[in-house]
Protein backbone atom coordinates (compact mmCIF):
# COMPACT_ATOMS: atom_id res chain seq x y z
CA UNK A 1 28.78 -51.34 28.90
CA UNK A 2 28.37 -47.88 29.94
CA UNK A 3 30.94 -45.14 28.61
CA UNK A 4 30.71 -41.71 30.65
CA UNK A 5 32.89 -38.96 29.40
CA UNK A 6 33.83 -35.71 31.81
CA UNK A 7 35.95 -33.45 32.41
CA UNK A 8 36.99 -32.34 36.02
CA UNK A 9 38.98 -29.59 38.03
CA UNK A 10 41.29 -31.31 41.04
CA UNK A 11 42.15 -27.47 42.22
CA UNK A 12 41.22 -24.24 43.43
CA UNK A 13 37.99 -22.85 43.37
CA UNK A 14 35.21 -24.84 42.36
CA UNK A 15 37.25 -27.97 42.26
CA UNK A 16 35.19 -31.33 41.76
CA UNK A 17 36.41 -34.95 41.51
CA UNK A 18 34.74 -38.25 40.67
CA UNK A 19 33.81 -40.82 43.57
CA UNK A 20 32.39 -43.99 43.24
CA UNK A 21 29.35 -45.44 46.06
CA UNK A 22 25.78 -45.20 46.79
CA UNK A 23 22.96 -43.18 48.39
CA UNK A 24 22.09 -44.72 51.41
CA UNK A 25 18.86 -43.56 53.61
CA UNK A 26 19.43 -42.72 57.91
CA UNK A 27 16.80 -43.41 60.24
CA UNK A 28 15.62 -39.54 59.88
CA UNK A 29 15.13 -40.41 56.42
CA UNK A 30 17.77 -37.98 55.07
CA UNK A 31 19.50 -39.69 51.87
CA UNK A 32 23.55 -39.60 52.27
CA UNK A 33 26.13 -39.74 49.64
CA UNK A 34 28.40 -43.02 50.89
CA UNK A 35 31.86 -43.16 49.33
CA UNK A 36 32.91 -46.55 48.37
CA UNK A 37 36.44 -45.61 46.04
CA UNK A 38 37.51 -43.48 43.29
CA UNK A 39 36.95 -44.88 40.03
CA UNK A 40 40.91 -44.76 38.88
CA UNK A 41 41.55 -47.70 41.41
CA UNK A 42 38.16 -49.56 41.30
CA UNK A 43 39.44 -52.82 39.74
CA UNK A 44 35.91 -53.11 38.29
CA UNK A 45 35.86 -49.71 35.85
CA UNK A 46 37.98 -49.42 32.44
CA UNK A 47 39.20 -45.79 33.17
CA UNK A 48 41.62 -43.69 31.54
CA UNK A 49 42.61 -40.10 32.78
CA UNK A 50 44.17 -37.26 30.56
CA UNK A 51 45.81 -34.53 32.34
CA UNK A 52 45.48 -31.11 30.42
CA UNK A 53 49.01 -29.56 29.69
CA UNK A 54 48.94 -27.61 33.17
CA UNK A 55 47.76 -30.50 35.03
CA UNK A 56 44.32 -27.58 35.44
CA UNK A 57 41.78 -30.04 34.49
CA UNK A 58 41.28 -34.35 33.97
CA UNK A 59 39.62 -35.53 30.80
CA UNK A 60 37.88 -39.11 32.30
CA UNK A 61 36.66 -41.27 30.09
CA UNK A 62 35.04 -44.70 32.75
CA UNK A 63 33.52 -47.76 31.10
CA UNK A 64 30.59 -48.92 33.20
CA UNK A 65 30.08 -53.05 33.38
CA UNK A 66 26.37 -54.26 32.68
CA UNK A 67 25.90 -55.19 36.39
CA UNK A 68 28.29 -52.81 38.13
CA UNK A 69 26.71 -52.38 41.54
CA UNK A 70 27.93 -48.72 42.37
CA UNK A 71 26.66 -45.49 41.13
CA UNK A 72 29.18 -42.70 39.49
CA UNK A 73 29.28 -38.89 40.93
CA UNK A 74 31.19 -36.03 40.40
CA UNK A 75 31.42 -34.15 44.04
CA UNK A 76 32.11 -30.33 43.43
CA UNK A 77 33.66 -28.28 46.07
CA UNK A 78 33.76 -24.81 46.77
CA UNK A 79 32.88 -22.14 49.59
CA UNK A 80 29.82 -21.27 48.27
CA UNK A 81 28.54 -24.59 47.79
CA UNK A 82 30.37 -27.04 50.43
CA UNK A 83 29.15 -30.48 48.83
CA UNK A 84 27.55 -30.38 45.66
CA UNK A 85 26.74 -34.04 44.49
CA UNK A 86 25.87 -35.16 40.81
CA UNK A 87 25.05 -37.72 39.96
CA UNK A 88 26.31 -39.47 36.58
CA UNK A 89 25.79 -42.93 36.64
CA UNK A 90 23.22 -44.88 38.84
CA UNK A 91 22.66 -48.64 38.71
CA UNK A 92 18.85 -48.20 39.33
CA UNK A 93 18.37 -45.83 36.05
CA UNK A 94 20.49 -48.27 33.96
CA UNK A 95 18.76 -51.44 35.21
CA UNK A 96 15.63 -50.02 32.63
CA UNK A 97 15.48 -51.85 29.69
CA UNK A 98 16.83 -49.53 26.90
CA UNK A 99 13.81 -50.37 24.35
CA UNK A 100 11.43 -48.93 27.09
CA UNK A 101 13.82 -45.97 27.34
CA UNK A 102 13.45 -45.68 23.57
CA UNK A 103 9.64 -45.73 23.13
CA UNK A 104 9.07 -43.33 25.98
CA UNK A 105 11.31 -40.58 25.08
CA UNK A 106 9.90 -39.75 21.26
CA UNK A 107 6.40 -39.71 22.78
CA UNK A 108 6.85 -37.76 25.33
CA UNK A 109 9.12 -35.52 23.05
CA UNK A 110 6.12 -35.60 20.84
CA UNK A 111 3.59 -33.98 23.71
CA UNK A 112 5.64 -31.85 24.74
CA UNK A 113 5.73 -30.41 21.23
CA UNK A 114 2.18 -30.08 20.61
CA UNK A 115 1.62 -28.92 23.49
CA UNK A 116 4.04 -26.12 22.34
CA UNK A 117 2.13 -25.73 19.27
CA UNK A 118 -0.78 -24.87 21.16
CA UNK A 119 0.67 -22.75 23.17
CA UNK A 120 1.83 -20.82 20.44
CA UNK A 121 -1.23 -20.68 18.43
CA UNK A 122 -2.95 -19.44 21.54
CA UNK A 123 -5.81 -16.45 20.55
CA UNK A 124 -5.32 -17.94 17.18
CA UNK A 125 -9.04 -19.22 16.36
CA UNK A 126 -8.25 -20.46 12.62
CA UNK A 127 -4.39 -22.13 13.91
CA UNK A 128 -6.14 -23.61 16.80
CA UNK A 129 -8.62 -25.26 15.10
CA UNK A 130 -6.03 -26.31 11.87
CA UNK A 131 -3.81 -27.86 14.53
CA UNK A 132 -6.58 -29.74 16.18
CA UNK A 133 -7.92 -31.12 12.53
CA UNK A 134 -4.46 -32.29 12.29
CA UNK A 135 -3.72 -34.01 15.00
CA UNK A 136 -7.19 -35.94 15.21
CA UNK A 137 -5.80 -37.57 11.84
């Protein structure tokens, strides 16, 4: 089970709203968002809604099956940006194993970090070379 929690603005500027559906591919090879339902009456999805004392903004908190087949967006909405699509759930991400998810990350976290080191210790003869002693431990 998946648990996504977000908060969203039904009116005036900038509103945005949650849809449920896919991304599906045209012959010109242009990806489109395809709306399927809303996740409140998706008989699928464990949902609960909170309005905010005004009624200004919804609190969602959806519970995402294993093998739910539909991806999660919030659509924003405003005249600056007509259709703004995010996406917060997709059932191609989530179909990765989470223990390969969990030995990529810290390595990755891990480069990215010395590489930071060396970027800091740049024109730094005697840092560069400690850092370099280190890491060939």
């Amino acid at each position: 089970m998946h648990r996504i929690e977000i908060t969203t603005k039904p009116n005036g500027a900038g509103r945005n709203w949650l849809e449920v559906g896919h991304f599906e591919t045209d012959t010109l090879g242009r990806k489109q968002w395809i709306k399927k339902n809303v996740p409140h009456q998706e008989s699928k999805l464990t949902v609960d809604r909170q309005y905010s004392p005004r009624g200004e903004t919804i609190d969602w908190i959806v519970i995402i099956p294993e093998n739910y087949p539909f991806a999660l967006a919030k659509v924003t909405y405003d005249r600056l940006n007509p259709k703004e699509i995010e996406l917060l759930w997709d059932p191609n991400a989530a179909s990765q194993t989470e223990t390969e998810t969990e030995q990529t990350e810290p390595q990755t976290d891990r480069e990215d970090k010395i590489k930071r080191a060396f970027e800091l210790a740049a024109g730094n003869d005697e840092l560069t070379n400690l850092l370099k002693e280190l890491l060939s431990q």
